[in-house]
C-alpha atoms as a PDB file:
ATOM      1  CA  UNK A   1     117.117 125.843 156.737  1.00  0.00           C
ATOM      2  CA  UNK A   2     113.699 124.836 154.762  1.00  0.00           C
ATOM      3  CA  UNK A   3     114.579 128.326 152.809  1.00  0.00           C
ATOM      4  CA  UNK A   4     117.846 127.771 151.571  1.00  0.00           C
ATOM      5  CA  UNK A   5     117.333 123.802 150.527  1.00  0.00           C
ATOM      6  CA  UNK A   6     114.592 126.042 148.368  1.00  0.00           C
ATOM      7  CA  UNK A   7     116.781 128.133 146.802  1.00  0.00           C
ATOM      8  CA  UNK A   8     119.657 125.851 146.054  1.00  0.00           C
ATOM      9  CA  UNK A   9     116.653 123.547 144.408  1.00  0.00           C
ATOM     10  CA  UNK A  10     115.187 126.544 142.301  1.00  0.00           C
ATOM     11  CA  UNK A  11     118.555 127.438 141.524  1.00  0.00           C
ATOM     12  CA  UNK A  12     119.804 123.568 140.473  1.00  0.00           C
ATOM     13  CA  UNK A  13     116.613 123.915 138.594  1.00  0.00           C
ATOM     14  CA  UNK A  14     116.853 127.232 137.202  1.00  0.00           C
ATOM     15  CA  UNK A  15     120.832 127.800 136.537  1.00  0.00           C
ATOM     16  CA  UNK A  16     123.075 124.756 137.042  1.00  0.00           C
ATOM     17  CA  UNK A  17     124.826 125.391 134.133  1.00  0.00           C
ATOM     18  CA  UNK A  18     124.932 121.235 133.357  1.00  0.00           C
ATOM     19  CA  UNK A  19     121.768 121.628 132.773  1.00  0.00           C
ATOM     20  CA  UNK A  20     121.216 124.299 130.488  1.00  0.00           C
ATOM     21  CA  UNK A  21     120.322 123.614 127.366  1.00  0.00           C
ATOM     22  CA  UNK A  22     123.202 123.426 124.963  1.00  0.00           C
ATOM     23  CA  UNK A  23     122.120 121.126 121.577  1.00  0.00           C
ATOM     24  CA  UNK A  24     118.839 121.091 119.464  1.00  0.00           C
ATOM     25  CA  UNK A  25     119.121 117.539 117.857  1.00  0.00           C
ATOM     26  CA  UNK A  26     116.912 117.744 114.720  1.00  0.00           C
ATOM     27  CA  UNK A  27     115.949 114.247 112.498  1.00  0.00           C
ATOM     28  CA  UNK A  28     113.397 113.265 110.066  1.00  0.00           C
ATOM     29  CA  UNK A  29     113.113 116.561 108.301  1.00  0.00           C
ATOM     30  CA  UNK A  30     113.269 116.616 104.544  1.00  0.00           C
ATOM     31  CA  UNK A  31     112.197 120.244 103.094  1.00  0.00           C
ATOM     32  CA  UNK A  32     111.871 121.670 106.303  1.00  0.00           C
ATOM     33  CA  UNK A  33     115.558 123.262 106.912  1.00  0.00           C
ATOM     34  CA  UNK A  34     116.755 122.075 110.098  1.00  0.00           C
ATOM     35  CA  UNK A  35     118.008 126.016 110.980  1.00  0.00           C
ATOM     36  CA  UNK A  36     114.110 126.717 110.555  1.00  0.00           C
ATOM     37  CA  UNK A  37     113.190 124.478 113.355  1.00  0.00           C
ATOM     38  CA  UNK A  38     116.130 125.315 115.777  1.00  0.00           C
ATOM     39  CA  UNK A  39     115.195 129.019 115.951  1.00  0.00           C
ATOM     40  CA  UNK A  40     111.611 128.262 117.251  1.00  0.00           C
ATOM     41  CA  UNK A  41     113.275 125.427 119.785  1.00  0.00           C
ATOM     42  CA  UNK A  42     115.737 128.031 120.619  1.00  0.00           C
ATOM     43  CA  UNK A  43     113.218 131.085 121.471  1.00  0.00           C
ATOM     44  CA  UNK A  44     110.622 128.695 123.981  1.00  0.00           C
ATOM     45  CA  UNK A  45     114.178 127.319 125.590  1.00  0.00           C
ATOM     46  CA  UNK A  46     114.814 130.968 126.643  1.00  0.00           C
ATOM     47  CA  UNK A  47     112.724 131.392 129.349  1.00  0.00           C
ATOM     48  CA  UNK A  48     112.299 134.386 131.294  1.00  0.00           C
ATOM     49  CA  UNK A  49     112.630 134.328 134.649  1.00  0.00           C
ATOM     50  CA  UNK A  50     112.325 137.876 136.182  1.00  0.00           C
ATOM     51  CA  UNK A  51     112.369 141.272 134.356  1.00  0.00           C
ATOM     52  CA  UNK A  52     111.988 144.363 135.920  1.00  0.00           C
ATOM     53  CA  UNK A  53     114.569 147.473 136.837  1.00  0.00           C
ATOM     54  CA  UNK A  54     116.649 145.672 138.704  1.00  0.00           C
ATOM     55  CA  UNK A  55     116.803 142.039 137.778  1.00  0.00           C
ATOM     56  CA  UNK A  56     116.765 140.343 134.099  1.00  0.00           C
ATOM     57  CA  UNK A  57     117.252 136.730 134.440  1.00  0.00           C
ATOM     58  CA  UNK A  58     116.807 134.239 131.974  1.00  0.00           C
ATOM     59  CA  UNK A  59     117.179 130.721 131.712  1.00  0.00           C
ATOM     60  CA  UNK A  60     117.776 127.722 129.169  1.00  0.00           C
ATOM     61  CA  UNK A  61     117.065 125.230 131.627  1.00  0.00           C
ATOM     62  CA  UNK A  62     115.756 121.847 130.205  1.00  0.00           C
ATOM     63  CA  UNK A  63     113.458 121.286 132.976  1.00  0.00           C
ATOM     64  CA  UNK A  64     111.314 124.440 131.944  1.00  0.00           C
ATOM     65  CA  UNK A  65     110.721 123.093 127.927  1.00  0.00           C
ATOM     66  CA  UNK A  66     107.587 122.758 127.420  1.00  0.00           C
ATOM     67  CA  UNK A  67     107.383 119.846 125.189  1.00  0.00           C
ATOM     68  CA  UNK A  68     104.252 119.759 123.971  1.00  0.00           C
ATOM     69  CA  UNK A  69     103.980 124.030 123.294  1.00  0.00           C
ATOM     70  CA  UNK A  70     107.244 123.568 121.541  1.00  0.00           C
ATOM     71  CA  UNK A  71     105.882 120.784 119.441  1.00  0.00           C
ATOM     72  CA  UNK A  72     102.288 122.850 118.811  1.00  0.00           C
ATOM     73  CA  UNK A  73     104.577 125.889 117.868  1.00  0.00           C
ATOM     74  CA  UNK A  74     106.355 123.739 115.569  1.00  0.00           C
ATOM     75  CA  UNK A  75     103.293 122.215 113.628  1.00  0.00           C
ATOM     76  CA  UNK A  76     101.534 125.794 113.575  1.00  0.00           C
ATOM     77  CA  UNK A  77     104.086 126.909 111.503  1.00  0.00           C
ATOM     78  CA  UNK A  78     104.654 124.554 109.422  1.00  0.00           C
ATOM     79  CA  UNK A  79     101.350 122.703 108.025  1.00  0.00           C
ATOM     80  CA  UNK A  80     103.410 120.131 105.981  1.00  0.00           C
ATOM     81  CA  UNK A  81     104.464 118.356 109.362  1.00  0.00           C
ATOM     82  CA  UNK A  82     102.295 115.513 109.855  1.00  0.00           C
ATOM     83  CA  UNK A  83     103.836 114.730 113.275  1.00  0.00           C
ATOM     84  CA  UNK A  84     106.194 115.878 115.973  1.00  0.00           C
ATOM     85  CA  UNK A  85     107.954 114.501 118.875  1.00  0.00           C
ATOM     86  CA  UNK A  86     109.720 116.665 121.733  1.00  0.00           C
ATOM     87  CA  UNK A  87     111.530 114.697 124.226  1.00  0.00           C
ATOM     88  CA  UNK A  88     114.357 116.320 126.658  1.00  0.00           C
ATOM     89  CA  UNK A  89     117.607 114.306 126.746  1.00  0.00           C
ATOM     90  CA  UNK A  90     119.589 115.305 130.014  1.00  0.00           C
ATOM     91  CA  UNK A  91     121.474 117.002 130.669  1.00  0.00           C
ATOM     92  CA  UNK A  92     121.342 119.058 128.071  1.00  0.00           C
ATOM     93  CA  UNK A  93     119.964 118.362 125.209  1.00  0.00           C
ATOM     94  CA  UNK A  94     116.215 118.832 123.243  1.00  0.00           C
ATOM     95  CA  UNK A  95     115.364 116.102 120.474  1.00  0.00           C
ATOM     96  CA  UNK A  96     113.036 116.805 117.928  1.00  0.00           C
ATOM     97  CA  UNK A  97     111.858 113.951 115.175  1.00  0.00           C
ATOM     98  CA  UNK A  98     109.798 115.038 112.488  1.00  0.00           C
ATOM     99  CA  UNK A  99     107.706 113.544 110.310  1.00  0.00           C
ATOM    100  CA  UNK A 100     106.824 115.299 107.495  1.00  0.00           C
ATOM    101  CA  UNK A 101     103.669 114.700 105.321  1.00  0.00           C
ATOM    102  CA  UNK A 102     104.223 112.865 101.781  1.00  0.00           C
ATOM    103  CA  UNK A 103     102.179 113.702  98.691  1.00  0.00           C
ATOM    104  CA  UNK A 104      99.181 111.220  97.843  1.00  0.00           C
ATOM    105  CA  UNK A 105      96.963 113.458  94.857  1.00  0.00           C
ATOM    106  CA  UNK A 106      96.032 117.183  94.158  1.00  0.00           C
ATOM    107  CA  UNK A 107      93.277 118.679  95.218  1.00  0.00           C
ATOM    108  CA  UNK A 108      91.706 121.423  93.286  1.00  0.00           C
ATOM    109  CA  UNK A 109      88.551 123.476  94.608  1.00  0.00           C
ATOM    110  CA  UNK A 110      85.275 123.141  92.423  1.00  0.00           C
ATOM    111  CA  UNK A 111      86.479 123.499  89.076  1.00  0.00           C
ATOM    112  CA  UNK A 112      89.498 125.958  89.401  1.00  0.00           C
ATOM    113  CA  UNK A 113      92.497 124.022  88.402  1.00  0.00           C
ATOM    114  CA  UNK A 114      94.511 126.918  88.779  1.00  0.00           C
ATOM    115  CA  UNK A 115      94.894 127.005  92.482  1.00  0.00           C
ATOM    116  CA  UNK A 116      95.405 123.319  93.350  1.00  0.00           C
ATOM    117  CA  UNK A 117      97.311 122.035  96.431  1.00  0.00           C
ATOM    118  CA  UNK A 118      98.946 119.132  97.364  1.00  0.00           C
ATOM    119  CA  UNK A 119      97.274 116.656  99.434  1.00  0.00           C
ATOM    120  CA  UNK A 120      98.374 113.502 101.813  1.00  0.00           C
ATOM    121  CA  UNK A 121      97.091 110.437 102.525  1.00  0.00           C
ATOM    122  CA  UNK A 122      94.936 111.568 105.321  1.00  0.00           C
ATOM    123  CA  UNK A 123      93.492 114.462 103.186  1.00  0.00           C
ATOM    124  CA  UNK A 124      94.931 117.544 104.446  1.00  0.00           C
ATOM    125  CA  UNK A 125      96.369 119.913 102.275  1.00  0.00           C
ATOM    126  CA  UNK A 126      99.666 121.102 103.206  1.00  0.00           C
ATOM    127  CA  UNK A 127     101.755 123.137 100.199  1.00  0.00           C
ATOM    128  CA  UNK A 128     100.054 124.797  96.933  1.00  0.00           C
ATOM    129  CA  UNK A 129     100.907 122.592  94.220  1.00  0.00           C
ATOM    130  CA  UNK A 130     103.296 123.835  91.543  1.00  0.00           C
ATOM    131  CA  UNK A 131     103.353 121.268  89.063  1.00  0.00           C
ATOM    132  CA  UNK A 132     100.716 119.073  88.217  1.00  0.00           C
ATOM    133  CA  UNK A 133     102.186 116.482  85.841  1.00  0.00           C
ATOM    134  CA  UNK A 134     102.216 113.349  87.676  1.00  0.00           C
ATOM    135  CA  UNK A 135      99.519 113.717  89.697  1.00  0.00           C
ATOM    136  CA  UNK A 136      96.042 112.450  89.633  1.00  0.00           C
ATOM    137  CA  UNK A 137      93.766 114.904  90.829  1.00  0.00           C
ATOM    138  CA  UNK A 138      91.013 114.787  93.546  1.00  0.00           C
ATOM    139  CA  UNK A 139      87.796 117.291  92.901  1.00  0.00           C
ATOM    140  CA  UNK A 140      85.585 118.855  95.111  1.00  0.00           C
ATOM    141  CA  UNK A 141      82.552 120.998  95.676  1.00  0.00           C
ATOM    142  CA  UNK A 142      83.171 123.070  98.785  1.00  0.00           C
ATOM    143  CA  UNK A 143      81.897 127.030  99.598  1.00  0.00           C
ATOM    144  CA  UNK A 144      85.038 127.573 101.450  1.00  0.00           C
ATOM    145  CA  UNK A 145      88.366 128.909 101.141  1.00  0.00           C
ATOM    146  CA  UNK A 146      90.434 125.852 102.882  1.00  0.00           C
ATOM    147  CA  UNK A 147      93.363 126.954 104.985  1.00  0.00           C
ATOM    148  CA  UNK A 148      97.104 124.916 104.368  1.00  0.00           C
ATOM    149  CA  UNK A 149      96.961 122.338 107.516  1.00  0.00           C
ATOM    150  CA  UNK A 150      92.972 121.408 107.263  1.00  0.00           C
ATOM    151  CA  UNK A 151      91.640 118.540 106.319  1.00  0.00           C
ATOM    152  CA  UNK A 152      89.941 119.415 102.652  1.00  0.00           C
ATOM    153  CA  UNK A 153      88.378 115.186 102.178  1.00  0.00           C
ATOM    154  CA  UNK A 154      88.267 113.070 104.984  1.00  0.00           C
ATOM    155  CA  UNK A 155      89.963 110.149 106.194  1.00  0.00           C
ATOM    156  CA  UNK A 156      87.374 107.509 105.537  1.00  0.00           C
ATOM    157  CA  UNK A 157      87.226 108.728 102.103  1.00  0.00           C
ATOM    158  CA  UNK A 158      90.912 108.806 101.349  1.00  0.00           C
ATOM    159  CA  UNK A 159      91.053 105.052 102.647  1.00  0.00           C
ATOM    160  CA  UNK A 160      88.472 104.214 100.258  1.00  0.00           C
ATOM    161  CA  UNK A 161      89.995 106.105  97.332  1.00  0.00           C
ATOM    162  CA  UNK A 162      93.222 104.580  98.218  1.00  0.00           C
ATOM    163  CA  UNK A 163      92.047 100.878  98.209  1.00  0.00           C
ATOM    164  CA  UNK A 164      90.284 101.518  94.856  1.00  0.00           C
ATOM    165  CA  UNK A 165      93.488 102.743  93.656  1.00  0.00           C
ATOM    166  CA  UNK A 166      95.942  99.722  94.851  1.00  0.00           C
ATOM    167  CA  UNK A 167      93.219  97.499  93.568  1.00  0.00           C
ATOM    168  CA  UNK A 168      93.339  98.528  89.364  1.00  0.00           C
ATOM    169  CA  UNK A 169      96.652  99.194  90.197  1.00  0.00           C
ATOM    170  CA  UNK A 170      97.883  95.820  91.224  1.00  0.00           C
ATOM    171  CA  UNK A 171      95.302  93.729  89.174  1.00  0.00           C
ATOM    172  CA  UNK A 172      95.110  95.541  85.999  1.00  0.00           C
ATOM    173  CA  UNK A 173      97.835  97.846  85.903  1.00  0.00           C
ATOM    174  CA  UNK A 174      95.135 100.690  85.677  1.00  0.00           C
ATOM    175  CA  UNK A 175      96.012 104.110  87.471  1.00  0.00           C
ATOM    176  CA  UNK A 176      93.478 106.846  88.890  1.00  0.00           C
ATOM    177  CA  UNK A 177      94.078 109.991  86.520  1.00  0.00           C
ATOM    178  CA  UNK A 178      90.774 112.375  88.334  1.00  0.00           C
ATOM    179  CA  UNK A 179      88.313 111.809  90.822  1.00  0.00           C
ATOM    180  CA  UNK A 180      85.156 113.858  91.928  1.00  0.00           C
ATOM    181  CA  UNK A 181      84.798 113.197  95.485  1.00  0.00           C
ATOM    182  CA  UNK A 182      80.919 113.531  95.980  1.00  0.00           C
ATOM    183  CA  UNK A 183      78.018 111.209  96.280  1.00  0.00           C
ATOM    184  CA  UNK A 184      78.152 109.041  94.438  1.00  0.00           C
ATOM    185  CA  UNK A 185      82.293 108.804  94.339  1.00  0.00           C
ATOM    186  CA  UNK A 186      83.322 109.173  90.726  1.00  0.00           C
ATOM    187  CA  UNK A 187      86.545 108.039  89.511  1.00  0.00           C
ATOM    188  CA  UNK A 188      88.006 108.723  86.086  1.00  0.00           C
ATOM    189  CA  UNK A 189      90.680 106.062  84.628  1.00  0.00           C
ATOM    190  CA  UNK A 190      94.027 106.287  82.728  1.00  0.00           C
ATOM    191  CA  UNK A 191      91.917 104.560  79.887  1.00  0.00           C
ATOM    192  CA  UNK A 192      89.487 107.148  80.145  1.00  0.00           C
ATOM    193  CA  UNK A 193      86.355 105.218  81.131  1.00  0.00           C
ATOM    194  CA  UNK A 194      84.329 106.090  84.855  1.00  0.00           C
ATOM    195  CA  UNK A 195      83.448 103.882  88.037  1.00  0.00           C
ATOM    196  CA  UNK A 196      80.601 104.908  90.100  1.00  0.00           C
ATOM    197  CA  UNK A 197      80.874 104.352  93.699  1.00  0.00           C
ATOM    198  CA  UNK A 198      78.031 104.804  96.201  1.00  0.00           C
ATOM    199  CA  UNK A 199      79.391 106.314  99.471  1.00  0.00           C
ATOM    200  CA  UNK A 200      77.098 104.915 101.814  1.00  0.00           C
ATOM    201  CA  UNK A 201      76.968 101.430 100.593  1.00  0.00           C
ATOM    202  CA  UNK A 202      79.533  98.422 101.085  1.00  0.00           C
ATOM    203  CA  UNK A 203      82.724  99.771  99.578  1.00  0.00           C
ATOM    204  CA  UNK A 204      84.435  95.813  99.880  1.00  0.00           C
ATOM    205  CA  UNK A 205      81.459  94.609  98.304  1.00  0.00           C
ATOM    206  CA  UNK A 206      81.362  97.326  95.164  1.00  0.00           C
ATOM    207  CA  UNK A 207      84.947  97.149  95.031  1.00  0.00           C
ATOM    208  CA  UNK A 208      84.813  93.476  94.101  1.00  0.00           C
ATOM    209  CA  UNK A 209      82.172  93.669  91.996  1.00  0.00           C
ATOM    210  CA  UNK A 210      84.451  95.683  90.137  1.00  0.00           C
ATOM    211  CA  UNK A 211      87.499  93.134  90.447  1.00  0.00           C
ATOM    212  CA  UNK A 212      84.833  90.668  88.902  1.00  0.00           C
ATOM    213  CA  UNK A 213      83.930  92.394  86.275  1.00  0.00           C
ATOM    214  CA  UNK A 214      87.475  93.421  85.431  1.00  0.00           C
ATOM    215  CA  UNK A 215      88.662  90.055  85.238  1.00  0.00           C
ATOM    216  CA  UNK A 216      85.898  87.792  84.089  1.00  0.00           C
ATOM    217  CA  UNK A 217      83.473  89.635  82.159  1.00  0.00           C
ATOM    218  CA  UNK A 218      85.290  93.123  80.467  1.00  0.00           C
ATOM    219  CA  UNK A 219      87.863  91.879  78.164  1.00  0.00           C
ATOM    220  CA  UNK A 220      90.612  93.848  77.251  1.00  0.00           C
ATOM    221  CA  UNK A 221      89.903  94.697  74.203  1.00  0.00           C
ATOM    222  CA  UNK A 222      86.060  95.620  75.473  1.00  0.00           C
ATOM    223  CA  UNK A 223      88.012  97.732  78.214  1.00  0.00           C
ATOM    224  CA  UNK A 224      89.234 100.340  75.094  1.00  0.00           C
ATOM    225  CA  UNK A 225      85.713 101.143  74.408  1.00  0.00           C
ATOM    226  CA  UNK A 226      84.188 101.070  77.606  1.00  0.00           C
ATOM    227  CA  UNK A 227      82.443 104.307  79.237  1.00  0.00           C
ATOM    228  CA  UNK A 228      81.649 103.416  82.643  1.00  0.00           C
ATOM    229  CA  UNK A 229      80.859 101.576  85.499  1.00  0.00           C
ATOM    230  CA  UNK A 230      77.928 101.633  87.623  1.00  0.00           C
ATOM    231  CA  UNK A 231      78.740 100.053  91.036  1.00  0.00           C
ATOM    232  CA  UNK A 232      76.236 101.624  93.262  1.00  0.00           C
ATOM    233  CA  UNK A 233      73.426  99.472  92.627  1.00  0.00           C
ATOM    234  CA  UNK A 234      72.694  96.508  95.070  1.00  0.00           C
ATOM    235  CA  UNK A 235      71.619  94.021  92.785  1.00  0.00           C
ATOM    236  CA  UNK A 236      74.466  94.390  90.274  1.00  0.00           C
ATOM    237  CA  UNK A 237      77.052  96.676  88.603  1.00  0.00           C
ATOM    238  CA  UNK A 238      76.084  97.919  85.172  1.00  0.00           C
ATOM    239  CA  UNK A 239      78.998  99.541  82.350  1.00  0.00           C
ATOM    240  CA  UNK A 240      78.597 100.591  78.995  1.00  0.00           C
END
């Protein structure tokens, strides 16, 4: 008796056609083409059950999707996914949402702006870039060939970048056009003059010392011939 209430539960498991998968729901994908994702979704939900000279069973059931492979498989593939969620609707159905990464900057290597990449807000690189127009561009000294996926700056560093940015953005109307992500942090402006961060120092503190400076001291008529801006000094910021 204890046998067969096993086999009809591996075969309600295994078989029952009502529960075999039928739809691959797809949402949130922009470049990615949604056929693209199906086919991997489709291969893991055929799962083989027996293969040898006698038997070849297979089955689509969605009790044997593995969510999370099917999500890793996904996200291997395709480095310009910044997340993924797998979730099995019964009776019959697998629902994927994507999120897909959205450009922040480029990223060129060293000084080789002919093989630059686009990069996202949390610093991975995730698609060679093909046009460059537009796009402010992050520098950096690195020994290694980075990979599409990996993280070429880090987080903390893209946070800081990005407050800098909002900041001239929304107070002086000032955009980013380069910056050479080292120690200290340079940035170059749209009006061509430099700010000097230091890395390991108060970022809140430089970056208002900057705001100040901007708005009470640097006129803007004194901003067309300025040079730079020293910010990683303690006692005070000095520009020329």
């Amino acid at each position: 008796m204890v046998l067969i209430m096993m086999g009809w539960a591996a075969y309600f498991i295994l078989f029952f056609p009502k529960f075999q998968v039928a739809r691959i729901e797809i949402s949130g994908n922009d470049k990615i083409q949604t056929k693209e994702i199906e086919n991997i979704a489709w291969q893991l939900a055929n799962q083989k059950i027996l293969d040898n000279f006698v038997l070849h069973l297979w089955s689509k059931s969605i009790f044997l999707v593995d969510n999370e492979k099917l999500a890793k498989d996904i996200n291997g593939k395709y480095p310009s996914i910044e997340n993924i969620i797998v979730k099995r609707k019964l009776p019959n159905t697998i629902k994927i949402t994507v999120l897909e990464r959205r450009p922040f900057a480029a990223f060129c290597q060293n000084n080789d702006f002919t093989a630059c990449f686009v990069i996202d807000r949390n610093g991975v690189i995730f698609e060679e870039l093909k046009n460059r127009e537009g796009s402010f561009i992050l520098r950096q000294e690195t020994g290694k060939n980075l990979l599409l996926g990996e993280n070429a700056v880090s987080k903390d560093i893209m946070d800081i970048i990005d407050k800098i940015a909002r900041t001239l953005k929304n107070n002086f109307q000032i955009d980013i056009r380069e910056i050479f992500v080292s120690d200290p942090l340079v940035l170059k402006t749209s009006e061509g003059w430099k700010v000097y961060f230091d890395l390991a120092s108060d970022i809140d503190f430089q970056i208002s010392k900057m705001d100040i400076l901007l708005k009470n001291e640097i006129s803007l008529e004194e901003r067309k011939n300025l040079q730079y801006i020293y910010l990683q000094y303690k006692d005070r910021a000095y520009y020329k």
